[in-house]
Each structure stands twice: as structure tokens, then as C-alpha cells.
PDB file of N, CA and C in Angstrom:
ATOM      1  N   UNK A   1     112.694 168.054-232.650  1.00  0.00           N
ATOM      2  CA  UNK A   1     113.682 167.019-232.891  1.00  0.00           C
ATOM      3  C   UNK A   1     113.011 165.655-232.784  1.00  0.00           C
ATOM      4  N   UNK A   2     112.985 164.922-233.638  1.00  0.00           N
ATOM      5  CA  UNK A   2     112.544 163.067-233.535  1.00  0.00           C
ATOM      6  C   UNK A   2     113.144 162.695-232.741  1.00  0.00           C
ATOM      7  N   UNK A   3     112.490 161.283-232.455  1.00  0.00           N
ATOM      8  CA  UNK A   3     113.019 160.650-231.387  1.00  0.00           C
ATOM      9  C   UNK A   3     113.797 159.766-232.041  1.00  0.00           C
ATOM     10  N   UNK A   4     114.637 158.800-231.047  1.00  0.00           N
ATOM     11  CA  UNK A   4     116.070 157.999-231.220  1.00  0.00           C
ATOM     12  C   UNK A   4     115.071 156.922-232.758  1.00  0.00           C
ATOM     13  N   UNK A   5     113.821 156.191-232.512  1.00  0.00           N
ATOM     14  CA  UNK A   5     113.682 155.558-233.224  1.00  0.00           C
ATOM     15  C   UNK A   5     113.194 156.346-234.506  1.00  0.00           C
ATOM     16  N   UNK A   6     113.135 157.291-235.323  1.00  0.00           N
ATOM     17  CA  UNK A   6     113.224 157.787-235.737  1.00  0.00           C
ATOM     18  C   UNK A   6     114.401 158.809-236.824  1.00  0.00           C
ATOM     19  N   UNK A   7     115.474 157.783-236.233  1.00  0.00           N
ATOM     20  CA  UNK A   7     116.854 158.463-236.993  1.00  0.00           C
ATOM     21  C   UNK A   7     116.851 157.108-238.149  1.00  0.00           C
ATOM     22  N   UNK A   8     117.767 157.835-238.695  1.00  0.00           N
ATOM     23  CA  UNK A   8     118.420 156.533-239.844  1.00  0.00           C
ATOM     24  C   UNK A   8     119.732 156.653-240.205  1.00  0.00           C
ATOM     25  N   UNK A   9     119.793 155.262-240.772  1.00  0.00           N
ATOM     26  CA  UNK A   9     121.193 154.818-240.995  1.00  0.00           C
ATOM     27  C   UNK A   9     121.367 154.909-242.592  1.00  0.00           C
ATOM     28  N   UNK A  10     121.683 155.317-243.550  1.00  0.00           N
ATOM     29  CA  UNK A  10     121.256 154.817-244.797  1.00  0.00           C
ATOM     30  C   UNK A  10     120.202 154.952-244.963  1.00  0.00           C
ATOM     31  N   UNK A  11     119.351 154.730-244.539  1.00  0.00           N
ATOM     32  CA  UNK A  11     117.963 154.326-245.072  1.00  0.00           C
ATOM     33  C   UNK A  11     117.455 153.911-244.101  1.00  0.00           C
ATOM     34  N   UNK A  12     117.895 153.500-243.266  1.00  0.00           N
ATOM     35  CA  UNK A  12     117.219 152.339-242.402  1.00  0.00           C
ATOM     36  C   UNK A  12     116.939 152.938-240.732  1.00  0.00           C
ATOM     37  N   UNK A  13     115.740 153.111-240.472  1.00  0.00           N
ATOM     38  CA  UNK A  13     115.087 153.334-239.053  1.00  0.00           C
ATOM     39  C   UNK A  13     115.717 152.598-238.319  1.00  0.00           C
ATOM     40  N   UNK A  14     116.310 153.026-237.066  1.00  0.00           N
ATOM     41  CA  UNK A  14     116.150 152.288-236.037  1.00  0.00           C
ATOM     42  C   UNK A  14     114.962 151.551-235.374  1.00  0.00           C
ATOM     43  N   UNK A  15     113.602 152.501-236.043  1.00  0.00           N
ATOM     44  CA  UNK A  15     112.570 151.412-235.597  1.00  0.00           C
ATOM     45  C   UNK A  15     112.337 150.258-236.389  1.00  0.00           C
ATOM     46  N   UNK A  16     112.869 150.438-237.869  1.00  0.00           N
ATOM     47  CA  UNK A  16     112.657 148.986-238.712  1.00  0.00           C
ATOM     48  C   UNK A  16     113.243 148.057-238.231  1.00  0.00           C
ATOM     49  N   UNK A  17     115.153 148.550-237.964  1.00  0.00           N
ATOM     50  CA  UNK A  17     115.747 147.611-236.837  1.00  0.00           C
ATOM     51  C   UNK A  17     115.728 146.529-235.974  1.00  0.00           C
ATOM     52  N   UNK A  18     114.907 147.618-234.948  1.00  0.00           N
ATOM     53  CA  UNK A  18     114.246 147.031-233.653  1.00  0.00           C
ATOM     54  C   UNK A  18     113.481 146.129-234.342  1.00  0.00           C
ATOM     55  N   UNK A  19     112.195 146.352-235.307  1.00  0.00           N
ATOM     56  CA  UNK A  19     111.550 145.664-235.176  1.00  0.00           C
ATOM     57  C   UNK A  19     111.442 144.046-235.938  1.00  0.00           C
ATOM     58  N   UNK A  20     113.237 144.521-237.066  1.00  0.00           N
ATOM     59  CA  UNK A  20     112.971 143.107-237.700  1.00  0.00           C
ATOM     60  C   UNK A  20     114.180 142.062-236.912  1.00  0.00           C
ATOM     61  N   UNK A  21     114.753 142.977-236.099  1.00  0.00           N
ATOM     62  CA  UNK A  21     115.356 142.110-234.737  1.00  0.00           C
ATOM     63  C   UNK A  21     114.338 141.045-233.768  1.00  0.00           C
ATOM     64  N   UNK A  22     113.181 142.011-233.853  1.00  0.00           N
ATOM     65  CA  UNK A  22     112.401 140.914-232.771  1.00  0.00           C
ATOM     66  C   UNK A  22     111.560 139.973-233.351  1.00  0.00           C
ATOM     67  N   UNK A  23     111.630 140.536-234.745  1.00  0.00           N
ATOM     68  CA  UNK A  23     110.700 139.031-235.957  1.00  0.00           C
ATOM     69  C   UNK A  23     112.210 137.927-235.697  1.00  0.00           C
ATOM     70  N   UNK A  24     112.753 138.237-235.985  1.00  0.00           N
ATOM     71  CA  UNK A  24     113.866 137.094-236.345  1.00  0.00           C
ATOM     72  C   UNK A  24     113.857 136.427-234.826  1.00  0.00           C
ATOM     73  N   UNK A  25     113.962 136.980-233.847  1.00  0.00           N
ATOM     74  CA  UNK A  25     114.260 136.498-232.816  1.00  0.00           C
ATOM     75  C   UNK A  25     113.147 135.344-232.183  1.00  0.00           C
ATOM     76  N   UNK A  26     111.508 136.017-232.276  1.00  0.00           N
ATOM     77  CA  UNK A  26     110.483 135.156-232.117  1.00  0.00           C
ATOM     78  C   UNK A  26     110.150 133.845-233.688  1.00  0.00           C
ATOM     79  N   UNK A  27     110.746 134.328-234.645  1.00  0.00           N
ATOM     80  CA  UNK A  27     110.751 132.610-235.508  1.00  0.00           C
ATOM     81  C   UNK A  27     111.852 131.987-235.071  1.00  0.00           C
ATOM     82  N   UNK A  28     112.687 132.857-234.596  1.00  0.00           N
ATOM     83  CA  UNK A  28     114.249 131.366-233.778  1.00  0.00           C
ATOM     84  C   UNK A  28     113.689 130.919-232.840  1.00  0.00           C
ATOM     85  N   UNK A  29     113.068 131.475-231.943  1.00  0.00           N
ATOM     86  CA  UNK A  29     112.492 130.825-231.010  1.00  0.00           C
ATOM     87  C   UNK A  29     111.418 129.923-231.552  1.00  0.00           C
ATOM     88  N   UNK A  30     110.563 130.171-232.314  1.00  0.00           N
ATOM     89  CA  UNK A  30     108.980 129.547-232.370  1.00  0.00           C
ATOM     90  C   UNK A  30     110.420 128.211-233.462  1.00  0.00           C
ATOM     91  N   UNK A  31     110.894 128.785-234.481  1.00  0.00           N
ATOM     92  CA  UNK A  31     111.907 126.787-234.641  1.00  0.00           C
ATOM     93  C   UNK A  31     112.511 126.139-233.586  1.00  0.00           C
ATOM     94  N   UNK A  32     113.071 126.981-232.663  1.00  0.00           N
ATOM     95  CA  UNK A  32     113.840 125.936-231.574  1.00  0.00           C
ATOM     96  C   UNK A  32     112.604 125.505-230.382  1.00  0.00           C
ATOM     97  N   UNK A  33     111.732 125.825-230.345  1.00  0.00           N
ATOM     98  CA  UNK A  33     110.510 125.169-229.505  1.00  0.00           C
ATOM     99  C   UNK A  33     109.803 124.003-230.236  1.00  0.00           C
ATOM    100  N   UNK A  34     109.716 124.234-231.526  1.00  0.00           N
ATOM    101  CA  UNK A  34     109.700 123.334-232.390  1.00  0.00           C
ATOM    102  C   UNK A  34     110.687 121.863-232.672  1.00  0.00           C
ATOM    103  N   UNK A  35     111.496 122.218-232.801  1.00  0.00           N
ATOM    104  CA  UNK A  35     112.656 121.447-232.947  1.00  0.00           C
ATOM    105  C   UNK A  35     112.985 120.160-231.468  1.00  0.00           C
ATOM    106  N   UNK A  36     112.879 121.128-230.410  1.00  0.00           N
ATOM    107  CA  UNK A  36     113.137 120.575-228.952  1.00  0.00           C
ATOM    108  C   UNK A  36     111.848 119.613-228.884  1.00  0.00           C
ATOM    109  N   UNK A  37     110.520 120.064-229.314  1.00  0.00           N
ATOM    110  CA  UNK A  37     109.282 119.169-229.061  1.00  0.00           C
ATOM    111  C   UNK A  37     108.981 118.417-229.626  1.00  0.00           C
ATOM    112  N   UNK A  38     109.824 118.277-230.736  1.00  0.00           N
ATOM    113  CA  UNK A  38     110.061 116.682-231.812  1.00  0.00           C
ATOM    114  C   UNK A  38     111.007 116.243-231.220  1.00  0.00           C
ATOM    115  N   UNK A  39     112.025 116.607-230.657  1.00  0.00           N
ATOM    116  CA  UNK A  39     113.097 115.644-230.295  1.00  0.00           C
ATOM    117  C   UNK A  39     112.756 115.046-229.601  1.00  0.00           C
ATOM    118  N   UNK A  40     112.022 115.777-228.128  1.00  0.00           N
ATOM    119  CA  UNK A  40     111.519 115.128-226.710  1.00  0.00           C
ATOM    120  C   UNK A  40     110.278 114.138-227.320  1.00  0.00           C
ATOM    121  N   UNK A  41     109.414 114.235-228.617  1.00  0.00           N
ATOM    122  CA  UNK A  41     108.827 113.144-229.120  1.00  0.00           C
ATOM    123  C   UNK A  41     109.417 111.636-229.932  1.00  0.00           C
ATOM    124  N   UNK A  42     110.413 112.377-230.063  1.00  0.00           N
ATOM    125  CA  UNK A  42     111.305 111.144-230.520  1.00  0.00           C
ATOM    126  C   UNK A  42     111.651 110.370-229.097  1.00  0.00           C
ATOM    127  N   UNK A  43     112.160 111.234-227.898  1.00  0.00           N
ATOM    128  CA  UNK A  43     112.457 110.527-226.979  1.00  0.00           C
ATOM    129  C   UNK A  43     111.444 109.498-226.851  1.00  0.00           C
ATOM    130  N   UNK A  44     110.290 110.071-226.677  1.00  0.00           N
ATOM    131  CA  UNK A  44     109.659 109.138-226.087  1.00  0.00           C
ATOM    132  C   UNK A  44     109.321 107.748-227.318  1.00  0.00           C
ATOM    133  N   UNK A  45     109.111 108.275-228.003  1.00  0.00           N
ATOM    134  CA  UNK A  45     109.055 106.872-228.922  1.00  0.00           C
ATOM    135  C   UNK A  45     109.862 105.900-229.075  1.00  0.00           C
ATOM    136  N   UNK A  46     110.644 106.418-229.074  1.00  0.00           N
ATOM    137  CA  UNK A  46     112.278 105.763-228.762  1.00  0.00           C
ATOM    138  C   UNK A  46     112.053 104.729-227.783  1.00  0.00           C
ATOM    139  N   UNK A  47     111.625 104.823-226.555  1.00  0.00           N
ATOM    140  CA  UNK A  47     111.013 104.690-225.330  1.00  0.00           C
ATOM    141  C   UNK A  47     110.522 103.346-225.176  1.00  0.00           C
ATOM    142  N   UNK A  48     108.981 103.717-226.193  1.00  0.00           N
ATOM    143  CA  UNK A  48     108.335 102.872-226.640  1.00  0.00           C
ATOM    144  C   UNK A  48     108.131 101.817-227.292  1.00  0.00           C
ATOM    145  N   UNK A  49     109.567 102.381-227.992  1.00  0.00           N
ATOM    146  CA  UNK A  49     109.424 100.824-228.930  1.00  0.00           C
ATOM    147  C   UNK A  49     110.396  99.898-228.148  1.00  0.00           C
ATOM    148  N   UNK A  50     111.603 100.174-226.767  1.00  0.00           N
ATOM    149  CA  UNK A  50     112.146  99.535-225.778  1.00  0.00           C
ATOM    150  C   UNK A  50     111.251  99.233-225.551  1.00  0.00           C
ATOM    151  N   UNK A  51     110.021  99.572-224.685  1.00  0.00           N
ATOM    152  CA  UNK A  51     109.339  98.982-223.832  1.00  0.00           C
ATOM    153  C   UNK A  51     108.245  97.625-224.753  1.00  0.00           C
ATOM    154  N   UNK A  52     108.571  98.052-226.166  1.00  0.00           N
ATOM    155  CA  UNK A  52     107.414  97.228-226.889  1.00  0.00           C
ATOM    156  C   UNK A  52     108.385  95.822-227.333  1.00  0.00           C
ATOM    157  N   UNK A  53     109.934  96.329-227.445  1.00  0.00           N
ATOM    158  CA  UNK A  53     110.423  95.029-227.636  1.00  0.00           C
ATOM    159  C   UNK A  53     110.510  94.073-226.080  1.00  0.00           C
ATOM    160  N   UNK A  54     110.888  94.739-225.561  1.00  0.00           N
ATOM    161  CA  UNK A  54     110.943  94.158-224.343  1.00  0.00           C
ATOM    162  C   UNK A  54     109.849  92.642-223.990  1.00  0.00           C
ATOM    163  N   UNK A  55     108.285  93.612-223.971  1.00  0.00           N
ATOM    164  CA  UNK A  55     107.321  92.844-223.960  1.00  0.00           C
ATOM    165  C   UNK A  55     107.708  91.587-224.754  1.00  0.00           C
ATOM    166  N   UNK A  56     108.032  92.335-226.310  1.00  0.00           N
ATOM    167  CA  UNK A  56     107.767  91.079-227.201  1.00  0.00           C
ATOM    168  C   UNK A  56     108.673  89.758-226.836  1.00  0.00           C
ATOM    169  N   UNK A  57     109.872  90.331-226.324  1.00  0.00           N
ATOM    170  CA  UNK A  57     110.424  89.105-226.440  1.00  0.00           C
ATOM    171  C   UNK A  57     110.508  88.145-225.030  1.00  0.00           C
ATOM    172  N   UNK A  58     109.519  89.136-223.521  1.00  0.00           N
ATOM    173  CA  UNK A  58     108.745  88.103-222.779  1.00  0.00           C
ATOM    174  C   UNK A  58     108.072  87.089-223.327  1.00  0.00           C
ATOM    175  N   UNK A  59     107.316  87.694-224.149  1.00  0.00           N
ATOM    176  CA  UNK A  59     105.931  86.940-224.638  1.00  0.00           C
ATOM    177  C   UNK A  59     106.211  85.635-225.585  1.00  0.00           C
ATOM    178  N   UNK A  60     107.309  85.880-225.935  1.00  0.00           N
ATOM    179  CA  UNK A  60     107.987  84.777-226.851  1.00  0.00           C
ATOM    180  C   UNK A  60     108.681  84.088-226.137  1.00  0.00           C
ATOM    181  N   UNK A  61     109.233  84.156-225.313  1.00  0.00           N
ATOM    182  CA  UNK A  61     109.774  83.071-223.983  1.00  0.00           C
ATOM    183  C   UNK A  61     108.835  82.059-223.628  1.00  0.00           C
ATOM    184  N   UNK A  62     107.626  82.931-223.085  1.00  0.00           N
ATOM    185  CA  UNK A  62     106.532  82.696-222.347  1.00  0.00           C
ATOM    186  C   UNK A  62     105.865  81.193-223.326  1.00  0.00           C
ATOM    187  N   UNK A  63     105.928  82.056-225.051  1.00  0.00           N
ATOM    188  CA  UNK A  63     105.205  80.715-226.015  1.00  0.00           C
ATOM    189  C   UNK A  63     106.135  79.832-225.973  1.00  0.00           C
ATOM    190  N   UNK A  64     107.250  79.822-225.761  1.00  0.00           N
ATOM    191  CA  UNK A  64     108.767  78.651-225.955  1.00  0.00           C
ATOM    192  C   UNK A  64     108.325  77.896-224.999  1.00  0.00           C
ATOM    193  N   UNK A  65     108.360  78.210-223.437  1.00  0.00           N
ATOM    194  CA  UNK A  65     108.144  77.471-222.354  1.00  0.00           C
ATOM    195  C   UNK A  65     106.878  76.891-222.764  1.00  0.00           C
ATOM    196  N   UNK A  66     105.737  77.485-223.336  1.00  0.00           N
ATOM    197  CA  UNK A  66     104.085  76.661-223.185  1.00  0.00           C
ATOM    198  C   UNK A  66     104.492  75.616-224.383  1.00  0.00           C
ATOM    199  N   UNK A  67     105.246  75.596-225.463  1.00  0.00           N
ATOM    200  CA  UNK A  67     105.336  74.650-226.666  1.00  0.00           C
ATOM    201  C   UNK A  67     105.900  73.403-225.727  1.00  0.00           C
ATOM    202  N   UNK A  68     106.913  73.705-225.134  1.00  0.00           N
ATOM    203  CA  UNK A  68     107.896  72.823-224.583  1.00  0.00           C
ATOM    204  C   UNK A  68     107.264  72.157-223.467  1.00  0.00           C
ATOM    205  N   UNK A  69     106.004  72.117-222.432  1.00  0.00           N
ATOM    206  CA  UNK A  69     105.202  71.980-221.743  1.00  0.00           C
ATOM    207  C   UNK A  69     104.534  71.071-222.203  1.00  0.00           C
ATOM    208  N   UNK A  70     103.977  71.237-223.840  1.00  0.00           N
ATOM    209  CA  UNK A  70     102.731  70.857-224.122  1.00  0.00           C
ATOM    210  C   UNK A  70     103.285  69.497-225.256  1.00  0.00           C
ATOM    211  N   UNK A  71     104.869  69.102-225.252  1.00  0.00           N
ATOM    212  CA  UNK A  71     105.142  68.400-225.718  1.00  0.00           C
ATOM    213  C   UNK A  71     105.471  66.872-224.988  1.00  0.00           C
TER     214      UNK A  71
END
């Protein structure tokens, strides 16, 4: 007698089953690891460009006060 993976449905193995259950399952995963590690890169850029306006518009204070100094 075969074993359980070895029966069929139609046509179809329970071992083909199994095994195109666990393809599908590791590319959902390998896109949503994907997906999450662009987002968390967006976070941070996101981030960055706060922290880059920020600067900028010290630094432009900073030239206002030296114009206004030097007049």
C-alpha cells in the first residue's frame, strides 16, 4: 500500500500539494520581507530628509543673523 503522499486527487499528489503549498508560502514570505525592508527604508529616509531640512533652515537663520550683523 503507498503512503498518504502518494494518493491522488484527480490527478493531483498530495505530495505535489504539499509541495506547491510551501513554494507559494516561501515567495509570500521572501515579497513581504521585501516589501517591509523598503518600507522601513523609506522610514528612514523620510527621517533624513527631516533631519536635512531642519539643518537647512538653521543654517539659513544663522546667514540672516550674519547679513544683518554685517550691515
Amino acid at each position: 500500500m503507498p503512503g498518504i503522499e502518494h494518493t491522488q486527487l484527480k490527478g493531483l499528489t498530495i505530495k505535489n500539494m504539499i509541495v506547491t503549498i510551501a513554494c507559494t508560502t516561501s515567495m509570500v514570505i521572501a515579497v513581504m520581507g521585501a516589501y517591509y525592508g523598503l518600507k522601513s527604508q523609506n522610514d528612514i529616509n523620510d527621517l533624513r530628509i527631516r533631519v536635512t531640512e531642519a539643518r537647512i533652515t538653521v543654517l539659513e537663520q544663522q546667514i540672516r543673523e550674519m547679513q544683518l550683523k554685517n550691515k
